[in-house]
PDB file of N, CA and C in Angstrom:
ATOM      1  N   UNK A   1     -49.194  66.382 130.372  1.00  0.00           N
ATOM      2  CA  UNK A   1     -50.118  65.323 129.996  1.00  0.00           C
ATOM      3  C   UNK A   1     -49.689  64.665 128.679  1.00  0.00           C
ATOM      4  N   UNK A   2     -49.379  65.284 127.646  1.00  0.00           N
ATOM      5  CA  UNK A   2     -48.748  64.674 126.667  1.00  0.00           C
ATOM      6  C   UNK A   2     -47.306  63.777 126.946  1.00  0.00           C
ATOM      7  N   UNK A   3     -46.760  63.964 127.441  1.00  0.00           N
ATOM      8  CA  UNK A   3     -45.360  63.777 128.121  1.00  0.00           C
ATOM      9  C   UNK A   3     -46.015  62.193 128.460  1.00  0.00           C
ATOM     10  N   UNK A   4     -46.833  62.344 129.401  1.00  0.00           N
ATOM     11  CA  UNK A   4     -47.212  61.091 129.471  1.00  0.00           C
ATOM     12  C   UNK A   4     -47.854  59.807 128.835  1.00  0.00           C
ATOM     13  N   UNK A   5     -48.842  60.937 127.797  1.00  0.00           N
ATOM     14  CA  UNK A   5     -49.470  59.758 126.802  1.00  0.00           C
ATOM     15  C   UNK A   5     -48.249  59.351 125.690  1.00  0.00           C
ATOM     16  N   UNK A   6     -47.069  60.127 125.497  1.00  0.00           N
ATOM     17  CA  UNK A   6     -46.013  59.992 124.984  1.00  0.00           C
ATOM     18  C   UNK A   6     -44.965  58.263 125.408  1.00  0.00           C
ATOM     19  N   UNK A   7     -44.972  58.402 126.401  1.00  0.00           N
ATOM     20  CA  UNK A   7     -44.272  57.920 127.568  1.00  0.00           C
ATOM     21  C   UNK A   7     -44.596  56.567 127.365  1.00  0.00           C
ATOM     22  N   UNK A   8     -46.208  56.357 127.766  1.00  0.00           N
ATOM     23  CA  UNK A   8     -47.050  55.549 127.312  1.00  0.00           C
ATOM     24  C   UNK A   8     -47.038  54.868 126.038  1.00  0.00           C
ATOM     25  N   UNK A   9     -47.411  56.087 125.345  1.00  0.00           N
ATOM     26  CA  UNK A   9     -47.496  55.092 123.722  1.00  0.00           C
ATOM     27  C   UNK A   9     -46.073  54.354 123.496  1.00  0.00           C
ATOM     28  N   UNK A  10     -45.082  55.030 124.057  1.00  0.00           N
ATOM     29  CA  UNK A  10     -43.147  54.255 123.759  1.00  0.00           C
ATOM     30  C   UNK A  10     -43.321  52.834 124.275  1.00  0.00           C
ATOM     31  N   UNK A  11     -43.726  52.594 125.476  1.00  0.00           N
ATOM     32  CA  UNK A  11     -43.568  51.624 126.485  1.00  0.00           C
ATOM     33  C   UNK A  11     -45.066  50.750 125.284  1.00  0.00           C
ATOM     34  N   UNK A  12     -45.895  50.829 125.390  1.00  0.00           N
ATOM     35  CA  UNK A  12     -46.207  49.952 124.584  1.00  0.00           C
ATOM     36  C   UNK A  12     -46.228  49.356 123.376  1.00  0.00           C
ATOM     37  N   UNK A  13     -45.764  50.643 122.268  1.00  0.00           N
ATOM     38  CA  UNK A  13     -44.861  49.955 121.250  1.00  0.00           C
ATOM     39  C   UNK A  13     -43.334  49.299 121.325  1.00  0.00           C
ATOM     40  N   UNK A  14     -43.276  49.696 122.613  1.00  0.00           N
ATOM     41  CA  UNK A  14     -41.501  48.458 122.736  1.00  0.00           C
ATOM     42  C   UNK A  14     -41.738  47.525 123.078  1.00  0.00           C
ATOM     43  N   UNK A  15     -43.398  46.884 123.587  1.00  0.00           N
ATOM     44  CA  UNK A  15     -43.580  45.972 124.743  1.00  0.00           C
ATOM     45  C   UNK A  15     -43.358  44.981 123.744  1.00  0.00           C
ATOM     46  N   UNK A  16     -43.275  43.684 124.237  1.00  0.00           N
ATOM     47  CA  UNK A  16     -42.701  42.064 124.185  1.00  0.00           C
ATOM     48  C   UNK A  16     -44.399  41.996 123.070  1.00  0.00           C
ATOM     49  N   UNK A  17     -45.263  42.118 124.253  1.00  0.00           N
ATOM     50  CA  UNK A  17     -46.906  41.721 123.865  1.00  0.00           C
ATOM     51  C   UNK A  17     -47.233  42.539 122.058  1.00  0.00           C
ATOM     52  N   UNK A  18     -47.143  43.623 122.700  1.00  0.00           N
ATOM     53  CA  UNK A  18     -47.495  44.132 121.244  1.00  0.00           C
ATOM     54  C   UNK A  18     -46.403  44.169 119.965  1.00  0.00           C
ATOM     55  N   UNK A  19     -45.234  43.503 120.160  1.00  0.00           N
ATOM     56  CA  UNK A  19     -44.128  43.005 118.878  1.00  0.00           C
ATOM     57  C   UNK A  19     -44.913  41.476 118.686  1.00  0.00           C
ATOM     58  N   UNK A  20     -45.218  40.812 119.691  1.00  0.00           N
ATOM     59  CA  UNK A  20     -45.842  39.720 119.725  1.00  0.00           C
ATOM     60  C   UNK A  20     -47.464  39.197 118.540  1.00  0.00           C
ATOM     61  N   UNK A  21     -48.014  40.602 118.948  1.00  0.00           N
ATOM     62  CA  UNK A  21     -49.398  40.723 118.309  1.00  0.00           C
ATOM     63  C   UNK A  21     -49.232  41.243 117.241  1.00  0.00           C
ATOM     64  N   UNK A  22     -48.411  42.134 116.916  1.00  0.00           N
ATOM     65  CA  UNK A  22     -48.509  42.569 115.272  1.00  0.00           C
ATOM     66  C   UNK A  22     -47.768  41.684 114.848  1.00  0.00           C
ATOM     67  N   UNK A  23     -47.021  40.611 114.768  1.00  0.00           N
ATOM     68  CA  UNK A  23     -46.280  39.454 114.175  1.00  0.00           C
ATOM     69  C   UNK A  23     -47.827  38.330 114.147  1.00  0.00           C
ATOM     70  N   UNK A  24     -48.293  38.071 114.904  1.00  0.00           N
ATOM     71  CA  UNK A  24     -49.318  37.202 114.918  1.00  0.00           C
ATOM     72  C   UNK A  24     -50.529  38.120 114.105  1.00  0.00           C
ATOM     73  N   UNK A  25     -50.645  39.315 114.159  1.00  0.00           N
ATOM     74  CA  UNK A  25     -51.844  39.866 113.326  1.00  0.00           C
ATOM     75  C   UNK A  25     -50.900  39.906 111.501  1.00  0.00           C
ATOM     76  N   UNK A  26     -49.739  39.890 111.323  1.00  0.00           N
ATOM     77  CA  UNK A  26     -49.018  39.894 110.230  1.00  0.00           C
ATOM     78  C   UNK A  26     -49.162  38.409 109.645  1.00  0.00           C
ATOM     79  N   UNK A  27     -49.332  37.694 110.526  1.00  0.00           N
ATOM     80  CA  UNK A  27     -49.516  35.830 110.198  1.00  0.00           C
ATOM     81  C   UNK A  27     -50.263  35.732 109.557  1.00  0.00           C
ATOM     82  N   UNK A  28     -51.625  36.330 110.429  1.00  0.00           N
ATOM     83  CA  UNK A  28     -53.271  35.920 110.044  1.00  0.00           C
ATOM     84  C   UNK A  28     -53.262  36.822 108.699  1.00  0.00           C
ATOM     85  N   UNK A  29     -52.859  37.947 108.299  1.00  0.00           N
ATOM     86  CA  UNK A  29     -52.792  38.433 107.491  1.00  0.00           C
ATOM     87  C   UNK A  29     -52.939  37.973 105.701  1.00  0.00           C
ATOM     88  N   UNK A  30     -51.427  37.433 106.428  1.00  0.00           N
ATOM     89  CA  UNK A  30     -50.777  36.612 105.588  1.00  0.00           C
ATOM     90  C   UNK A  30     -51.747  35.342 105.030  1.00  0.00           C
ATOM     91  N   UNK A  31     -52.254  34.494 106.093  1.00  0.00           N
ATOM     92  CA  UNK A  31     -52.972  33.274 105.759  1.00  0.00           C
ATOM     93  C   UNK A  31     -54.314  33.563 104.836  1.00  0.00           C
ATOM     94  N   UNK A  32     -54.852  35.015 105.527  1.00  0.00           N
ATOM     95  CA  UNK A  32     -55.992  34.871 104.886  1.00  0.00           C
ATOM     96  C   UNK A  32     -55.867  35.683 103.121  1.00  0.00           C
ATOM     97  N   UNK A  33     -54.894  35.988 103.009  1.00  0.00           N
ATOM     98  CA  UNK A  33     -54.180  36.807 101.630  1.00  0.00           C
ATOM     99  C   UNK A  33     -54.374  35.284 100.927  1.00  0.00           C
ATOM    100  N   UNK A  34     -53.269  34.031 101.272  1.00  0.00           N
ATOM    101  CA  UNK A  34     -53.405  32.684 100.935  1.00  0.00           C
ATOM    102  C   UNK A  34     -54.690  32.043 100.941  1.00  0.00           C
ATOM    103  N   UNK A  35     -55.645  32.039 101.538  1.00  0.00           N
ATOM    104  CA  UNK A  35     -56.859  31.040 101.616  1.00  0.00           C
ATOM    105  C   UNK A  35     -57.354  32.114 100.362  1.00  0.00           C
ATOM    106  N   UNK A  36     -57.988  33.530 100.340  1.00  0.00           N
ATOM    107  CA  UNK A  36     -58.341  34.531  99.336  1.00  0.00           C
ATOM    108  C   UNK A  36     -57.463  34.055  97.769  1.00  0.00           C
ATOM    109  N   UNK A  37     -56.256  33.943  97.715  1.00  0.00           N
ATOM    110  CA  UNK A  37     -55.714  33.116  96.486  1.00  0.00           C
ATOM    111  C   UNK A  37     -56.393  31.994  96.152  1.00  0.00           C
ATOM    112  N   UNK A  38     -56.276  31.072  96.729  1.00  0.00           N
ATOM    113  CA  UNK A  38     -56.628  29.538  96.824  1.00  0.00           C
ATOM    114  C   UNK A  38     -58.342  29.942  96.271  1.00  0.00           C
ATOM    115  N   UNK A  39     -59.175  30.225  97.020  1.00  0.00           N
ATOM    116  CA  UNK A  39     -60.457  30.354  96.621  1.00  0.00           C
ATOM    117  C   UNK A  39     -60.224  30.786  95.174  1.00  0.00           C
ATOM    118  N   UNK A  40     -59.406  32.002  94.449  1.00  0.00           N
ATOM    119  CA  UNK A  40     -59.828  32.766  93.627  1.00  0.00           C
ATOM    120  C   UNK A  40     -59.542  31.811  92.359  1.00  0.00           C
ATOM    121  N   UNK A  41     -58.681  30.876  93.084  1.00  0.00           N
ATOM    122  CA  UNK A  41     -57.889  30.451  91.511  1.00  0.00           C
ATOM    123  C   UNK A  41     -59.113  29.336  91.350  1.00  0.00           C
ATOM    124  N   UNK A  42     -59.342  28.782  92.418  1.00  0.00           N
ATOM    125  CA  UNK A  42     -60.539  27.860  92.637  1.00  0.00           C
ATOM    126  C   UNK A  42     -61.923  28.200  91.465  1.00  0.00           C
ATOM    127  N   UNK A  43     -62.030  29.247  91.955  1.00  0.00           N
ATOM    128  CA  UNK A  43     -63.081  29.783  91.124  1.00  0.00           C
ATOM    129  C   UNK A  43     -62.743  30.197  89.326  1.00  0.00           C
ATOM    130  N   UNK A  44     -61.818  30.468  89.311  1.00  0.00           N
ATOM    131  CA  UNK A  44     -61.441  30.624  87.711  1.00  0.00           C
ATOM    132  C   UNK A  44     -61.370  29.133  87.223  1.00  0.00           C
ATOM    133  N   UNK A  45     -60.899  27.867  88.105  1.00  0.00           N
ATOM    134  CA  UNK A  45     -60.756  27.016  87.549  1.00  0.00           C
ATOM    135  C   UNK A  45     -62.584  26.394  87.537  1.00  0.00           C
ATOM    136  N   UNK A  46     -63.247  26.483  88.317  1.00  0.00           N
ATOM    137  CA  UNK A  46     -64.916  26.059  88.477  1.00  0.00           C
ATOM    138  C   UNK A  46     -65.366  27.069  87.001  1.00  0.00           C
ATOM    139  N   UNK A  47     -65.047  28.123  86.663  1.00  0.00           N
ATOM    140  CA  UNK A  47     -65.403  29.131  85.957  1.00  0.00           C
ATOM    141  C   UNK A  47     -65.469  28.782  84.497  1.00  0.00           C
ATOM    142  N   UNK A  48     -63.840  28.058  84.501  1.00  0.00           N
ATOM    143  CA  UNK A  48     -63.555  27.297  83.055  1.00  0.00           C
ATOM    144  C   UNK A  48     -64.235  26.026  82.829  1.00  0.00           C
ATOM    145  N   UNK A  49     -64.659  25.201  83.687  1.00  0.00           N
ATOM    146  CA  UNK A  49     -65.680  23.957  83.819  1.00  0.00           C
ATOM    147  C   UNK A  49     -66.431  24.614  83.404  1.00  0.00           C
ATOM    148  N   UNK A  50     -66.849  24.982  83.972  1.00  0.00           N
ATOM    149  CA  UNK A  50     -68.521  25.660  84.012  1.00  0.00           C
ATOM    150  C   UNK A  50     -68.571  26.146  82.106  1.00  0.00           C
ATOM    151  N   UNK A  51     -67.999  27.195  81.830  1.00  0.00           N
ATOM    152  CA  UNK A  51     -67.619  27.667  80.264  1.00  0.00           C
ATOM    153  C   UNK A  51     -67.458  26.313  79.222  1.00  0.00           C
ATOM    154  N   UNK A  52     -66.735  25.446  79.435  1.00  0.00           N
ATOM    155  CA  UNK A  52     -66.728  24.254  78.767  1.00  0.00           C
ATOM    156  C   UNK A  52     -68.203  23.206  78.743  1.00  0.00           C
ATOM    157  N   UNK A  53     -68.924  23.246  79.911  1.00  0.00           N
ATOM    158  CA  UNK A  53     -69.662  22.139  79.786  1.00  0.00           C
ATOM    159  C   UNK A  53     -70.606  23.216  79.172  1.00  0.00           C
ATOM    160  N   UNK A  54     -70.947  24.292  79.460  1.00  0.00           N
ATOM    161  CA  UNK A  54     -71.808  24.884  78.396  1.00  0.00           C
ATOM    162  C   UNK A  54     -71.510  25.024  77.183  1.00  0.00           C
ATOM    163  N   UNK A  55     -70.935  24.948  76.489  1.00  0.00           N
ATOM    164  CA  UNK A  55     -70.156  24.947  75.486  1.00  0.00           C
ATOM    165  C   UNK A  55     -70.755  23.441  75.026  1.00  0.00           C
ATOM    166  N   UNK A  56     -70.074  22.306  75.500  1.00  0.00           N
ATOM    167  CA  UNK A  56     -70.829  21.169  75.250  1.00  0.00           C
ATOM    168  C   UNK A  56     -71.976  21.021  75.681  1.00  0.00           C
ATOM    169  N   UNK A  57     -73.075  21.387  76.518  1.00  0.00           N
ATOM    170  CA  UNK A  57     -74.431  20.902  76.306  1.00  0.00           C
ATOM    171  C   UNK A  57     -74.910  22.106  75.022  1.00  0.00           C
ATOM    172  N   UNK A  58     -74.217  23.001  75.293  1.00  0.00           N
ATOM    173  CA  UNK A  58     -74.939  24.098  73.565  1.00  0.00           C
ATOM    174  C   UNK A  58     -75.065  23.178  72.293  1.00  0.00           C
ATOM    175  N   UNK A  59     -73.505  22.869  71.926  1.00  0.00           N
ATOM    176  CA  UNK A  59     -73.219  21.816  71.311  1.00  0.00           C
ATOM    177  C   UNK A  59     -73.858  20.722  70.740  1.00  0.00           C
ATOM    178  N   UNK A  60     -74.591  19.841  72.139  1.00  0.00           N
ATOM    179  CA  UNK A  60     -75.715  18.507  72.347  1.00  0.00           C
ATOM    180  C   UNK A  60     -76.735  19.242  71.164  1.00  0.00           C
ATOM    181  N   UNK A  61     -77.201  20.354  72.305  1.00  0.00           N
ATOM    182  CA  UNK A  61     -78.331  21.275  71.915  1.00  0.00           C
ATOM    183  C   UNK A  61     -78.603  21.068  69.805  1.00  0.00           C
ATOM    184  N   UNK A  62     -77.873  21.940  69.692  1.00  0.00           N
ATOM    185  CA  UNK A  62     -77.803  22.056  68.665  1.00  0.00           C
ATOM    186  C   UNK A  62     -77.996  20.722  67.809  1.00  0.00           C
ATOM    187  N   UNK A  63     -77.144  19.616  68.111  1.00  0.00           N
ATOM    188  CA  UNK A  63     -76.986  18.638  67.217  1.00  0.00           C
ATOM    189  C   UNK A  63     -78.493  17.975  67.373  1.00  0.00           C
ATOM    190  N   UNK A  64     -79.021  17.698  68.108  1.00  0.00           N
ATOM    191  CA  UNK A  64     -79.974  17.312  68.348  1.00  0.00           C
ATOM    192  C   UNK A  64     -81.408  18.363  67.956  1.00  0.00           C
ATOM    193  N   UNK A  65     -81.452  19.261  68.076  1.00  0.00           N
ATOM    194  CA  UNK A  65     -82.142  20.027  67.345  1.00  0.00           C
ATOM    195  C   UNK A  65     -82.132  19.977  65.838  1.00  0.00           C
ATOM    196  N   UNK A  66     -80.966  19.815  65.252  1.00  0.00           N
ATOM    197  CA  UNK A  66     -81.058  19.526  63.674  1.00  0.00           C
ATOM    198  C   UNK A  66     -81.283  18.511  63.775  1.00  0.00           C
ATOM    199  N   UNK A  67     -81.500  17.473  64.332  1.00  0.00           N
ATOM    200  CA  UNK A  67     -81.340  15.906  64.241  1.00  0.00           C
ATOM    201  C   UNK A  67     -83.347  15.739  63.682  1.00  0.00           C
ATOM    202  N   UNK A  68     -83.494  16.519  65.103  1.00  0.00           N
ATOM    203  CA  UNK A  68     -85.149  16.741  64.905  1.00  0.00           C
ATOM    204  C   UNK A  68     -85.585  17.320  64.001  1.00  0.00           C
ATOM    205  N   UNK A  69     -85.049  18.028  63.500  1.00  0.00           N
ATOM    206  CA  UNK A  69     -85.409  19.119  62.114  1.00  0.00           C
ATOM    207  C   UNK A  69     -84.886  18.380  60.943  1.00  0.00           C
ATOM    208  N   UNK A  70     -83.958  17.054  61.033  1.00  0.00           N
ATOM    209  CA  UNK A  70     -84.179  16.878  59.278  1.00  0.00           C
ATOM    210  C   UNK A  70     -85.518  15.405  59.622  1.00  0.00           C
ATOM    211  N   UNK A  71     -85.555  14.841  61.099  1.00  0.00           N
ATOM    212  CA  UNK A  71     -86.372  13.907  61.421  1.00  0.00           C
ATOM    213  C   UNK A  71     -87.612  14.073  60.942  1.00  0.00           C
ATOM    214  N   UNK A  72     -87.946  15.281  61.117  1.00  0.00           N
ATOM    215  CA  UNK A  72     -89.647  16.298  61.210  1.00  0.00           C
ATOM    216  C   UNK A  72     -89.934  16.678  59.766  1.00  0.00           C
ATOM    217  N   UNK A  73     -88.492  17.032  58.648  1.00  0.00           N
ATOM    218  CA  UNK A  73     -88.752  17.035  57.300  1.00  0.00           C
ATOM    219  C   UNK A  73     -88.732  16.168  56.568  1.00  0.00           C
ATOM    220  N   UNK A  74     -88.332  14.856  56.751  1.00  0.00           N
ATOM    221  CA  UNK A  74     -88.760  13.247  56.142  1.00  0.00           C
ATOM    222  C   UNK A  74     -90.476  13.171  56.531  1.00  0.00           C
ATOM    223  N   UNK A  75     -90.902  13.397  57.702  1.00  0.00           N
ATOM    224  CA  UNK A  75     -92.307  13.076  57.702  1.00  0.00           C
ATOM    225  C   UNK A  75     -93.247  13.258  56.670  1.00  0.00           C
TER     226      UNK A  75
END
């Protein structure tokens, strides 16, 4: 019985189909390794926007808050 599941497992790791499918499952692999890059860098670059415009509305914030605070001490 082993002899045979032996036999078996040879004949379908030599087959055409399954050199076929692990080259095509090695593709998709591959692509989705690439789309997973693409997103990540995506996001570090949205990440650094994101860090900068807070940075400048803090910025606004601030200036405008003293703006009101020497406005409010002339009154």
């Amino acid at each position: 019985m082993t002899e045979v599941k032996e036999k078996i497992k040879k004949t379908v790791l030599e087959s055409r189909l399954y050199k076929d499918f692990s080259h095509l499952t090695v593709e998709l692999l591959k692509k989705q390794n690439a789309r997973a890059e693409a997103i990540e860098r995506a996001n570090e670059i949205i990440q650094g926007e994101v860090e900068e415009l807070v940075t400048e509305l803090t910025d606004q914030f601030f200036h405008l808050m003293l703006k009101f605070m020497v406005k409010k001490s002339n009154t």
